[in-house]
C-alpha atoms as a PDB file:
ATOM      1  CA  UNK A   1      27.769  43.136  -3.460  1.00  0.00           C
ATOM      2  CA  UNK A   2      30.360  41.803  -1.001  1.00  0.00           C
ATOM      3  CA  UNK A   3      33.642  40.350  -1.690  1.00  0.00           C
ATOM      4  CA  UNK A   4      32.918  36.706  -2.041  1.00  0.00           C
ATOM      5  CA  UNK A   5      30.316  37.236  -4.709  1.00  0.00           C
ATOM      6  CA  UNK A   6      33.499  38.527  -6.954  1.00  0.00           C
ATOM      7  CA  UNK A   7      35.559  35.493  -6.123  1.00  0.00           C
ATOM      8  CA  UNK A   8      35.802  32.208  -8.758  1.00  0.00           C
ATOM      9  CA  UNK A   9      33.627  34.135 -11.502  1.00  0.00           C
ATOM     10  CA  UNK A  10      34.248  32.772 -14.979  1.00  0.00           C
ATOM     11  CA  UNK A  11      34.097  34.743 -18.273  1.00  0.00           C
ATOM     12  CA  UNK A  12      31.950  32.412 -20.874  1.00  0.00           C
ATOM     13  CA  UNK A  13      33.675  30.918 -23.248  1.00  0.00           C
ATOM     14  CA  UNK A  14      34.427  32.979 -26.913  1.00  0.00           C
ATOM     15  CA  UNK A  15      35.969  32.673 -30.238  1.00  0.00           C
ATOM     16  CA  UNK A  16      39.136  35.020 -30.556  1.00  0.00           C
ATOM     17  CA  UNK A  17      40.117  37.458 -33.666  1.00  0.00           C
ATOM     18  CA  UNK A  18      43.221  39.628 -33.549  1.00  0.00           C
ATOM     19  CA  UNK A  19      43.354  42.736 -34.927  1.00  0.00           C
ATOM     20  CA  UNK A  20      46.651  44.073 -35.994  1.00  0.00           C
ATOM     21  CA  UNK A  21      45.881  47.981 -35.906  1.00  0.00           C
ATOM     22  CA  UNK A  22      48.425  51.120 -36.673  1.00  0.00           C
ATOM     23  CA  UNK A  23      50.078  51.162 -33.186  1.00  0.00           C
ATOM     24  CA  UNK A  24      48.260  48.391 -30.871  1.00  0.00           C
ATOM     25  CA  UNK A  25      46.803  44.887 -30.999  1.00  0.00           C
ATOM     26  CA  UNK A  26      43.303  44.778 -29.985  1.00  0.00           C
ATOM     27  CA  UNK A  27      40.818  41.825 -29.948  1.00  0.00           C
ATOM     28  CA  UNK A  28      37.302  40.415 -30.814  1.00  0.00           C
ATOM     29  CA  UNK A  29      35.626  38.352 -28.453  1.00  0.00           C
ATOM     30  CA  UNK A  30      32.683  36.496 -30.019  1.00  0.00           C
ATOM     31  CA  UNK A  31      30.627  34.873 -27.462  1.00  0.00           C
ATOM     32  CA  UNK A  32      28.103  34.020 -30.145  1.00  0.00           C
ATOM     33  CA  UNK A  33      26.789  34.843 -33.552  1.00  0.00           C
ATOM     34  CA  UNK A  34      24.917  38.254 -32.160  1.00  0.00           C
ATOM     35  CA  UNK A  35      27.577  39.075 -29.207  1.00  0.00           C
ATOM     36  CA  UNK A  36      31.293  40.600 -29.741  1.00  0.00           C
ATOM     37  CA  UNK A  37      32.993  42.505 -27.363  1.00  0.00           C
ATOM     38  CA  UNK A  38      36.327  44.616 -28.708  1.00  0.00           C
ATOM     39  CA  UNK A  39      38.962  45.278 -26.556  1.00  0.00           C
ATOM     40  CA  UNK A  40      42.853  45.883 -26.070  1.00  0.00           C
ATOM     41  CA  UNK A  41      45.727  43.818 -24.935  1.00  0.00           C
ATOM     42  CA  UNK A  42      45.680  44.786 -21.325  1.00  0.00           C
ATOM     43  CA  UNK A  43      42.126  44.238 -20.989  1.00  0.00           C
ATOM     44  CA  UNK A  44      42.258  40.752 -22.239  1.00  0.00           C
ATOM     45  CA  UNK A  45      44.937  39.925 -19.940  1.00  0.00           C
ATOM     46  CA  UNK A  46      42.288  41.165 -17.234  1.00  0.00           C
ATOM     47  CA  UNK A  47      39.705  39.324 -18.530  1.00  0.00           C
ATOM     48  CA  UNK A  48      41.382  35.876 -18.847  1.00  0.00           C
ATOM     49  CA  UNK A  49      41.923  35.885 -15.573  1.00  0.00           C
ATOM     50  CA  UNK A  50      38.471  35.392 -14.868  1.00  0.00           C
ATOM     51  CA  UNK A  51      38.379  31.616 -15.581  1.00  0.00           C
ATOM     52  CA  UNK A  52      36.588  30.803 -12.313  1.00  0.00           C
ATOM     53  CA  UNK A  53      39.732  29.618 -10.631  1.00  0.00           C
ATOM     54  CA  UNK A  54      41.076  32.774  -8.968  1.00  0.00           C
ATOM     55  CA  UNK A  55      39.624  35.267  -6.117  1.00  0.00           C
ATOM     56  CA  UNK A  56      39.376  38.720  -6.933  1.00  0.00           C
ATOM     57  CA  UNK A  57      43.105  38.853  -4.361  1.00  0.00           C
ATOM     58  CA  UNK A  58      44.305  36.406  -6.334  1.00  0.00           C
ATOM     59  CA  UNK A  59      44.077  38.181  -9.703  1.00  0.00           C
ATOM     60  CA  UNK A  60      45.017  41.874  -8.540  1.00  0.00           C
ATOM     61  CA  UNK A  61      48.475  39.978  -7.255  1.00  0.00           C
ATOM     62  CA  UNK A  62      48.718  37.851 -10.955  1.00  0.00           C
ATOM     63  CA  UNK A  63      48.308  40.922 -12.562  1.00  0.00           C
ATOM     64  CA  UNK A  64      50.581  42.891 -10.263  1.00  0.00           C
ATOM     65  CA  UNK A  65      53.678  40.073 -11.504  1.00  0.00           C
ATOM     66  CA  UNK A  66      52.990  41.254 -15.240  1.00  0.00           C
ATOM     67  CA  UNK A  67      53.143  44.952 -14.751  1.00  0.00           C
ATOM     68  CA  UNK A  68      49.727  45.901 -14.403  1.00  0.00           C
ATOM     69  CA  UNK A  69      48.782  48.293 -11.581  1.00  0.00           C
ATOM     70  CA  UNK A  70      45.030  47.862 -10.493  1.00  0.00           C
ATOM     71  CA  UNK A  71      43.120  47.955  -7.237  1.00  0.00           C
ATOM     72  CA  UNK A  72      40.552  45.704  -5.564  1.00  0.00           C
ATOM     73  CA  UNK A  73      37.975  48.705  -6.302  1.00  0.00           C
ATOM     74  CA  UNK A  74      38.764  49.080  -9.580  1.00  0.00           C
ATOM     75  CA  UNK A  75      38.622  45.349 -10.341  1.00  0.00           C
ATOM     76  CA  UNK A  76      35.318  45.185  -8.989  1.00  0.00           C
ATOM     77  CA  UNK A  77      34.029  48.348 -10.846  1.00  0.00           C
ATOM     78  CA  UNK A  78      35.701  45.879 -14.094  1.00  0.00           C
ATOM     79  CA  UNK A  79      33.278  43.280 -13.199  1.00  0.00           C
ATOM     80  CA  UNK A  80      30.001  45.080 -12.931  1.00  0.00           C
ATOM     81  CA  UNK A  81      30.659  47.737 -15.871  1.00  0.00           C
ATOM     82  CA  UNK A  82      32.298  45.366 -18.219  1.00  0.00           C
ATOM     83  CA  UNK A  83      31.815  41.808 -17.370  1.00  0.00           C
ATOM     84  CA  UNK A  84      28.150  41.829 -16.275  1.00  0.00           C
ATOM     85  CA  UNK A  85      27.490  45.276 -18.079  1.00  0.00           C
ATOM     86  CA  UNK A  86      28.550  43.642 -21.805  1.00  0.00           C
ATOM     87  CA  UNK A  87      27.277  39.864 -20.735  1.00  0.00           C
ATOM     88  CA  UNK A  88      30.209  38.082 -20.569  1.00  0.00           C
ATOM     89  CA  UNK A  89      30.421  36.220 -17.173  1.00  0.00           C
ATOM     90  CA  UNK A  90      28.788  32.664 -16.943  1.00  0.00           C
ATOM     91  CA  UNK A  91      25.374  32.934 -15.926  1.00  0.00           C
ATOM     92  CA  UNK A  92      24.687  36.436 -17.220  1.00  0.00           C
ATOM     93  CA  UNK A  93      22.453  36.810 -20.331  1.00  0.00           C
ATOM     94  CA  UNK A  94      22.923  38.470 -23.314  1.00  0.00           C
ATOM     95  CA  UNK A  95      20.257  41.186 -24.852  1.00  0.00           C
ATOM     96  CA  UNK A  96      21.095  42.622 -28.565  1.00  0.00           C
ATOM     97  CA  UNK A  97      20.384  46.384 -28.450  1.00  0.00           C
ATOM     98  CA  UNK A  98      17.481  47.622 -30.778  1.00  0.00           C
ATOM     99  CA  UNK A  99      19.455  50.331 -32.972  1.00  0.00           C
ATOM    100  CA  UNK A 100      17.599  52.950 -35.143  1.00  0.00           C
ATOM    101  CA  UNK A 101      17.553  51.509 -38.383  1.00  0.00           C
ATOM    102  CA  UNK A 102      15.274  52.451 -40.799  1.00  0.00           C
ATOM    103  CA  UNK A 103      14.736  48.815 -41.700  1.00  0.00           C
ATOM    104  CA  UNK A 104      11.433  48.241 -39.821  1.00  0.00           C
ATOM    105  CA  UNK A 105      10.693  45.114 -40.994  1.00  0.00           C
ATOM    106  CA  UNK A 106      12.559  42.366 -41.749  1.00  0.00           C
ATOM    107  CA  UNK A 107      10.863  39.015 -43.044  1.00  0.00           C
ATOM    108  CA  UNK A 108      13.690  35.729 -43.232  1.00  0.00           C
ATOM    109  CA  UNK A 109      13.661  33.973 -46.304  1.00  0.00           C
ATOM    110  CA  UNK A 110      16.668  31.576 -47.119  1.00  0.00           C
ATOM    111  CA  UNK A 111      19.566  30.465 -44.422  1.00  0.00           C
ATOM    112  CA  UNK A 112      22.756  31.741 -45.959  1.00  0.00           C
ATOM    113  CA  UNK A 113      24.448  28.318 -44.851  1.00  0.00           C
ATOM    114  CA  UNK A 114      22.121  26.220 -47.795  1.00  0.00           C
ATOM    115  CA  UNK A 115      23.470  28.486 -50.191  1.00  0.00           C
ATOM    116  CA  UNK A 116      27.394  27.848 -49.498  1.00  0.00           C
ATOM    117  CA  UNK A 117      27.901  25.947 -52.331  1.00  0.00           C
ATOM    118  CA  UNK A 118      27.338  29.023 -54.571  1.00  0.00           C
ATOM    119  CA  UNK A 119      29.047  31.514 -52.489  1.00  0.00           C
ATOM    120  CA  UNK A 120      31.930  29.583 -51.877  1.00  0.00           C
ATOM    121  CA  UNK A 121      32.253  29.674 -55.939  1.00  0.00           C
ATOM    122  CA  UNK A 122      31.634  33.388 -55.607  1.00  0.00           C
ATOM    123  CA  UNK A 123      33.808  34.365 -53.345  1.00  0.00           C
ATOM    124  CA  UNK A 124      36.941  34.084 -56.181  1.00  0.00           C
ATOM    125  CA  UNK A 125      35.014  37.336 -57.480  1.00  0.00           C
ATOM    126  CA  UNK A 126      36.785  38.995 -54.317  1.00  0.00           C
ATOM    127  CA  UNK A 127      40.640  37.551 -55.146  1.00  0.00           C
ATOM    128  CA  UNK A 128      42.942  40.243 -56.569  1.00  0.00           C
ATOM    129  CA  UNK A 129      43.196  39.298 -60.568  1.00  0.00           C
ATOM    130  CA  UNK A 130      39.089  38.868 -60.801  1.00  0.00           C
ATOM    131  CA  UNK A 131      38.394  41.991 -58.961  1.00  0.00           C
ATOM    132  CA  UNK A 132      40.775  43.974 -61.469  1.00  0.00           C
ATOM    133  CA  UNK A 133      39.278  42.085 -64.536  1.00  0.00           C
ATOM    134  CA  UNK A 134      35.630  42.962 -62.782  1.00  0.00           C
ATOM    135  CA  UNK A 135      36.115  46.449 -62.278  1.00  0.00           C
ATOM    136  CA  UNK A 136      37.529  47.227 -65.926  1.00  0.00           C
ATOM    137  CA  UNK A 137      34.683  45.057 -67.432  1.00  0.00           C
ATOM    138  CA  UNK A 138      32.378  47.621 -65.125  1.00  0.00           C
ATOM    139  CA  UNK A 139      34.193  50.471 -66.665  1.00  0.00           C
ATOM    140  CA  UNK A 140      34.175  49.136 -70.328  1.00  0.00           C
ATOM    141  CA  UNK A 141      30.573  48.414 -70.388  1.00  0.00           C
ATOM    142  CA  UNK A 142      29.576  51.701 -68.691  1.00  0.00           C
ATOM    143  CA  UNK A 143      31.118  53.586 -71.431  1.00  0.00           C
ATOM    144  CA  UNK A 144      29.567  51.087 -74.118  1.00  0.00           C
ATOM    145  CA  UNK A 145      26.561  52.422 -72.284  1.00  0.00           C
ATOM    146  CA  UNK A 146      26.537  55.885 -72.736  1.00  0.00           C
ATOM    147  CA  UNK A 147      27.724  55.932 -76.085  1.00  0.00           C
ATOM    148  CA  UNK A 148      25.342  53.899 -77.408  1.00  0.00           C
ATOM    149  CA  UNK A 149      22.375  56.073 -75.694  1.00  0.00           C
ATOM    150  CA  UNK A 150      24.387  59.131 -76.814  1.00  0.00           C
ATOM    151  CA  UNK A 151      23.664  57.759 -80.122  1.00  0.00           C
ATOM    152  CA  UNK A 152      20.716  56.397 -80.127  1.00  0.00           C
ATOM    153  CA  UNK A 153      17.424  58.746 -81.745  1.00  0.00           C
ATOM    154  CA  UNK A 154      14.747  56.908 -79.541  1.00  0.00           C
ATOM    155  CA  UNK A 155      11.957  56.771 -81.652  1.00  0.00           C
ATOM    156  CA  UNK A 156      10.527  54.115 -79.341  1.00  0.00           C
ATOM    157  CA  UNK A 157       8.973  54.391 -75.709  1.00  0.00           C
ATOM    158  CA  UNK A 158      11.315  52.589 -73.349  1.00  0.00           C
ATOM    159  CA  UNK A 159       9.901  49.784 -70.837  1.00  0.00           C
ATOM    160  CA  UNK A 160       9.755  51.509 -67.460  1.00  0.00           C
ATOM    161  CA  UNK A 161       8.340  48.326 -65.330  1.00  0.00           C
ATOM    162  CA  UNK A 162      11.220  46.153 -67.027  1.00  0.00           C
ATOM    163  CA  UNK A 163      13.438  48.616 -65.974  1.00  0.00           C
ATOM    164  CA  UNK A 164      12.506  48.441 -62.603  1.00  0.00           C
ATOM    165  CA  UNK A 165      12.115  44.789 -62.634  1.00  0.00           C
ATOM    166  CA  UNK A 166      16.232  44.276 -63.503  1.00  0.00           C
ATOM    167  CA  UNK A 167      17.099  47.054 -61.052  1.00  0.00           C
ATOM    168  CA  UNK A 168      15.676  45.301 -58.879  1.00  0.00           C
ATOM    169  CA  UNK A 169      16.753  41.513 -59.646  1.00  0.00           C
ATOM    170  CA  UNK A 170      20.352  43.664 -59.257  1.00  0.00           C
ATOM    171  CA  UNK A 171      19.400  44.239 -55.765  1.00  0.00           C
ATOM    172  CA  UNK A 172      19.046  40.529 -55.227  1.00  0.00           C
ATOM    173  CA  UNK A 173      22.812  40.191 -56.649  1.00  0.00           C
ATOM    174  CA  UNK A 174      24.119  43.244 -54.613  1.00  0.00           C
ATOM    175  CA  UNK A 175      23.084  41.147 -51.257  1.00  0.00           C
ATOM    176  CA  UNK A 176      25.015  38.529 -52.557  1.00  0.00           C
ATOM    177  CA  UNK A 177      27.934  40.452 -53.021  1.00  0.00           C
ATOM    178  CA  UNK A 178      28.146  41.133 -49.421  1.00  0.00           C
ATOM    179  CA  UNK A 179      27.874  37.593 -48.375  1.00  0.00           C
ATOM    180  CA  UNK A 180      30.459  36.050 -51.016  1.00  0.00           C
ATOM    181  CA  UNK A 181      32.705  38.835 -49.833  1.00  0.00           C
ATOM    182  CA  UNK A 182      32.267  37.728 -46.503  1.00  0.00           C
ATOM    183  CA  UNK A 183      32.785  33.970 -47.731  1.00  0.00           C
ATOM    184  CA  UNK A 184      36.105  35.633 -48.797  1.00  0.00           C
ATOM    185  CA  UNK A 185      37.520  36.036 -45.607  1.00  0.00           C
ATOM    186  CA  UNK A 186      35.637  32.571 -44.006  1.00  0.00           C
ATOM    187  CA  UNK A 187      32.751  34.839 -42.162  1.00  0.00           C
ATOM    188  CA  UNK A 188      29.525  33.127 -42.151  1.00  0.00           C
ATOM    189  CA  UNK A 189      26.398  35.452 -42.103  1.00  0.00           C
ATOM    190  CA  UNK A 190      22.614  35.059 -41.184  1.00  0.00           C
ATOM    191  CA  UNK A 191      19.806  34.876 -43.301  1.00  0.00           C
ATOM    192  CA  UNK A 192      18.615  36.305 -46.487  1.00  0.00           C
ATOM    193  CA  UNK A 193      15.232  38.328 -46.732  1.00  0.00           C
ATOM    194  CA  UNK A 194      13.336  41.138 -47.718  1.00  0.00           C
ATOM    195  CA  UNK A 195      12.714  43.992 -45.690  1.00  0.00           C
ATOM    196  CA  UNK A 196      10.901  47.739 -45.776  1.00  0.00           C
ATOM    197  CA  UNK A 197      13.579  50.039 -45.738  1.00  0.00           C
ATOM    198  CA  UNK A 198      11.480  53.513 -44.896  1.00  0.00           C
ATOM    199  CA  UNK A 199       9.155  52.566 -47.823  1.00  0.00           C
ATOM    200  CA  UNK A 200      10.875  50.661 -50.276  1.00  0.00           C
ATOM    201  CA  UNK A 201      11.226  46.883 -50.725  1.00  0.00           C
ATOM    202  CA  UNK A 202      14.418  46.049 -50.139  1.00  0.00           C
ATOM    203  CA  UNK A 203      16.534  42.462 -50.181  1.00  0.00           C
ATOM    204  CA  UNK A 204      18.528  42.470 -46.324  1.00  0.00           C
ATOM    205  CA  UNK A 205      21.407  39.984 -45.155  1.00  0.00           C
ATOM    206  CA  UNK A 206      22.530  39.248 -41.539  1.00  0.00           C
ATOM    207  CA  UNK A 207      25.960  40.321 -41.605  1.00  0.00           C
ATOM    208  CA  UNK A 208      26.497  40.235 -37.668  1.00  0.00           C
ATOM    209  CA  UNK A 209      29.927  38.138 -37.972  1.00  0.00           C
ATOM    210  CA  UNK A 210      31.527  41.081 -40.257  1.00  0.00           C
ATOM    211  CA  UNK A 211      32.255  42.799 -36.623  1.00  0.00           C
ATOM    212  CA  UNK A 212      35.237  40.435 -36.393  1.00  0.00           C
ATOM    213  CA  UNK A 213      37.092  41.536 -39.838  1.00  0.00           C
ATOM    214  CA  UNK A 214      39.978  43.789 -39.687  1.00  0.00           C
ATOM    215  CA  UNK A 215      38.438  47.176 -40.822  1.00  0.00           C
ATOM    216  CA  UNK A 216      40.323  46.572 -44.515  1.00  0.00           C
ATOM    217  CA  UNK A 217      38.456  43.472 -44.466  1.00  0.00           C
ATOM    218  CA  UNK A 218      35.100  44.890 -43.928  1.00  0.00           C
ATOM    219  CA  UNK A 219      35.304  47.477 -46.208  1.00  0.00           C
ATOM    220  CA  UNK A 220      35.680  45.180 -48.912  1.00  0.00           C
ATOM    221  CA  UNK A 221      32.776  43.653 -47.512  1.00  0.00           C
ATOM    222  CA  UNK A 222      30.620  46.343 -47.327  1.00  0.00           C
ATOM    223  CA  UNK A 223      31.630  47.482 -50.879  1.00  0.00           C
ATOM    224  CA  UNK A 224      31.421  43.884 -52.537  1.00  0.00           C
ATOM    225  CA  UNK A 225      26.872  44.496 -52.787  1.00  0.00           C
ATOM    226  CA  UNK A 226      28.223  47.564 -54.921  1.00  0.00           C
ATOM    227  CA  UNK A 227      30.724  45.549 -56.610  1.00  0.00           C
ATOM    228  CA  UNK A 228      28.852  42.366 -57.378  1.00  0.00           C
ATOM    229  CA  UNK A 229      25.294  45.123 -58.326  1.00  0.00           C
ATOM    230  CA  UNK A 230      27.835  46.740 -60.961  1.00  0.00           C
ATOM    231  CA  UNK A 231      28.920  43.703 -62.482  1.00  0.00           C
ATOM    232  CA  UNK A 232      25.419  42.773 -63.678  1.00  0.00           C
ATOM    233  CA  UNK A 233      25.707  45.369 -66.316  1.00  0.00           C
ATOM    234  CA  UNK A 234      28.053  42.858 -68.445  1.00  0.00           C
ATOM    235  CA  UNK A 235      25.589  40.265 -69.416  1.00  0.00           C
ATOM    236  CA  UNK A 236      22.998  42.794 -70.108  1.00  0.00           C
ATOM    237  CA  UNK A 237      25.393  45.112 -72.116  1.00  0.00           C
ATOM    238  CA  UNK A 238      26.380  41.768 -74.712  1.00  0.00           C
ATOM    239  CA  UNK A 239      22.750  40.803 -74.716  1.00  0.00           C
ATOM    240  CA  UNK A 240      22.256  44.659 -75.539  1.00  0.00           C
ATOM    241  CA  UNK A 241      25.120  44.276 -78.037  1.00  0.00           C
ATOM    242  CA  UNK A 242      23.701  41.415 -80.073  1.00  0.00           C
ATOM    243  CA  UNK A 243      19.908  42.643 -80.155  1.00  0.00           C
ATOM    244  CA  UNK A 244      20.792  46.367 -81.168  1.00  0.00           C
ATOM    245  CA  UNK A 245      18.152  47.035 -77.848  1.00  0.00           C
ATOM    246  CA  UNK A 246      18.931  49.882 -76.170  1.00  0.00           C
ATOM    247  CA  UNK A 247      16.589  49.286 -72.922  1.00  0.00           C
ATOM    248  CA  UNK A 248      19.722  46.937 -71.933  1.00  0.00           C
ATOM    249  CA  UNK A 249      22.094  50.288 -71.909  1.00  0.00           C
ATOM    250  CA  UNK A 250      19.649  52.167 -70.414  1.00  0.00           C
ATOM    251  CA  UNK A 251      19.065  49.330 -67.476  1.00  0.00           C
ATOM    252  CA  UNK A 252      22.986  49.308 -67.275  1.00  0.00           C
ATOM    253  CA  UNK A 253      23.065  53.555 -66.385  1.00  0.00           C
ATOM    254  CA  UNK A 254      20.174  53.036 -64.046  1.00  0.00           C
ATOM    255  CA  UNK A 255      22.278  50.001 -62.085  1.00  0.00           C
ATOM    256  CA  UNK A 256      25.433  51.761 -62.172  1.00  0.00           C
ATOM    257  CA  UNK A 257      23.633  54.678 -60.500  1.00  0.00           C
ATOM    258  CA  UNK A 258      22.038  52.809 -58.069  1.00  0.00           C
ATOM    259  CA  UNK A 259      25.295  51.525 -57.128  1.00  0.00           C
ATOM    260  CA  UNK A 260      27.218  54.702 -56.676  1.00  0.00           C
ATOM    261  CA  UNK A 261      23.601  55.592 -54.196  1.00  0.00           C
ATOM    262  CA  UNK A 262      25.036  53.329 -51.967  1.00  0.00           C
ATOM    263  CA  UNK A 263      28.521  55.622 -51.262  1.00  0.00           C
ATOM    264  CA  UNK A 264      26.671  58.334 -49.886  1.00  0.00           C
ATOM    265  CA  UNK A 265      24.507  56.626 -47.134  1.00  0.00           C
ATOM    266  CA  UNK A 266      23.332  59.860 -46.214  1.00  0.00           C
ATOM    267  CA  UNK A 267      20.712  60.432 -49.162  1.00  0.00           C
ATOM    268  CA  UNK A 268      19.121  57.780 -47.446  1.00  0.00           C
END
């Protein structure tokens, strides 16, 4: 590659997020719904440059005014191992990276988008007073749980196959805990389907966009399937309440424990 092939390129164009880390600013370049690209403040300052109106000369002496030290060689070694290395010049093309997920197969049901109406409702689960009042109802009805199978003399087989069948209707919910919480913070997501994750059935979302949270941000998204899982256990412990059936209690213990699963992603 000679030197005129490195002169007048242009970086595509990208939404910006900030991130406002411990001791440094770094940023998220989104040049579409599948491609981000994190970097620092000096790198970005690089990068703009690139806006296919300066020669490669042009932008080591720019960046040379501003306090940054850089040579021709190491400008160049810029554009091929970052600029055409992560996609991000005009003209270059973008491939996602198969990772080694044990979700082999993924089958697109709904379009998150038809569905903001609900999560935009949702999302208030994720604002400071609900998600108190959520998380003591959790705790409340967990111990109305236990007690009442504590005290209970079962003298009657319990339903296993309606067991499994709200477990996993509360698998349905924990999906769309993720996606309200990311509704929370005005992150759109992908679609919603079902997947085979090793060899069980499992409900998947596209959460792609989450890359561009702050990392307190995505926590709470990655937390709110948990979250919104858990809080199913209040409806069924008042219906459990008014009928005197304890299969309700028993559904809530199973629920709560397949919540907790989800902190220690290495069982999986």
């Amino acid at each position: 590659m000679n030197i005129l092939e490195y002169d007048y390129l242009k970086v595509k164009t990208y939404d910006l997020r900030v991130q406002d880390e411990k001791e440094r600013k770094s940023y998220i370049l989104s040049f579409s719904d599948q491609h981000h690209v994190k970097i620092d403040e000096n790198a970005k300052q690089i990068i703009d440059l690139f806006d296919g109106k300066n020669r490669l000369k042009d932008i080591e002496q720019k960046l040379e005014n501003i306090g940054i030290v850089i040579t021709e060689e190491e400008l160049k070694r810029i554009v091929k191992d970052i600029l055409i290395g992560k996609a991000m010049l005009e003209g270059t093309q973008y491939t996602k990276k198969k990772g080694n997920s044990m979700l082999w197969l993924k089958v697109p049901i709904i379009d998150s988008y038809k569905l903001r109406g609900i999560f935009n409702i949702l999302k208030c689960a994720f604002y400071k007073g609900m998600l108190i009042a959520g998380m003591i109802s959790i705790i409340l009805c967990g111990i109305i749980s236990v007690y009442a199978i504590l005290n209970h003399s079962f003298n009657s087989d319990i339903n296993s196959v309606k067991i499994m069948l709200f477990s996993y209707l509360s698998m349905i919910v924990h999906e769309f805990g993720h996606v309200a919480a990311a509704y929370r913070y005005n992150i759109s997501v992908g679609k919603i389907g079902i997947g085979m994750y090793m060899l069980y059935p499992v409900m998947y979302v596209d959460m792609t966009n989450a890359w561009r949270l702050q990392s307190r941000q995505r926590v709470l998204v990655d937390i709110g399937g948990m979250y919104f899982q858990a809080l199913t256990i209040l409806p069924l412990t008042i219906i459990g309440l008014i009928s005197g059936d304890i299969f309700y209690f028993i559904c809530n213990i199973y629920i709560l424990a397949m919540s907790v699963y989800n902190l220690f992603p290495f069982l999986k």
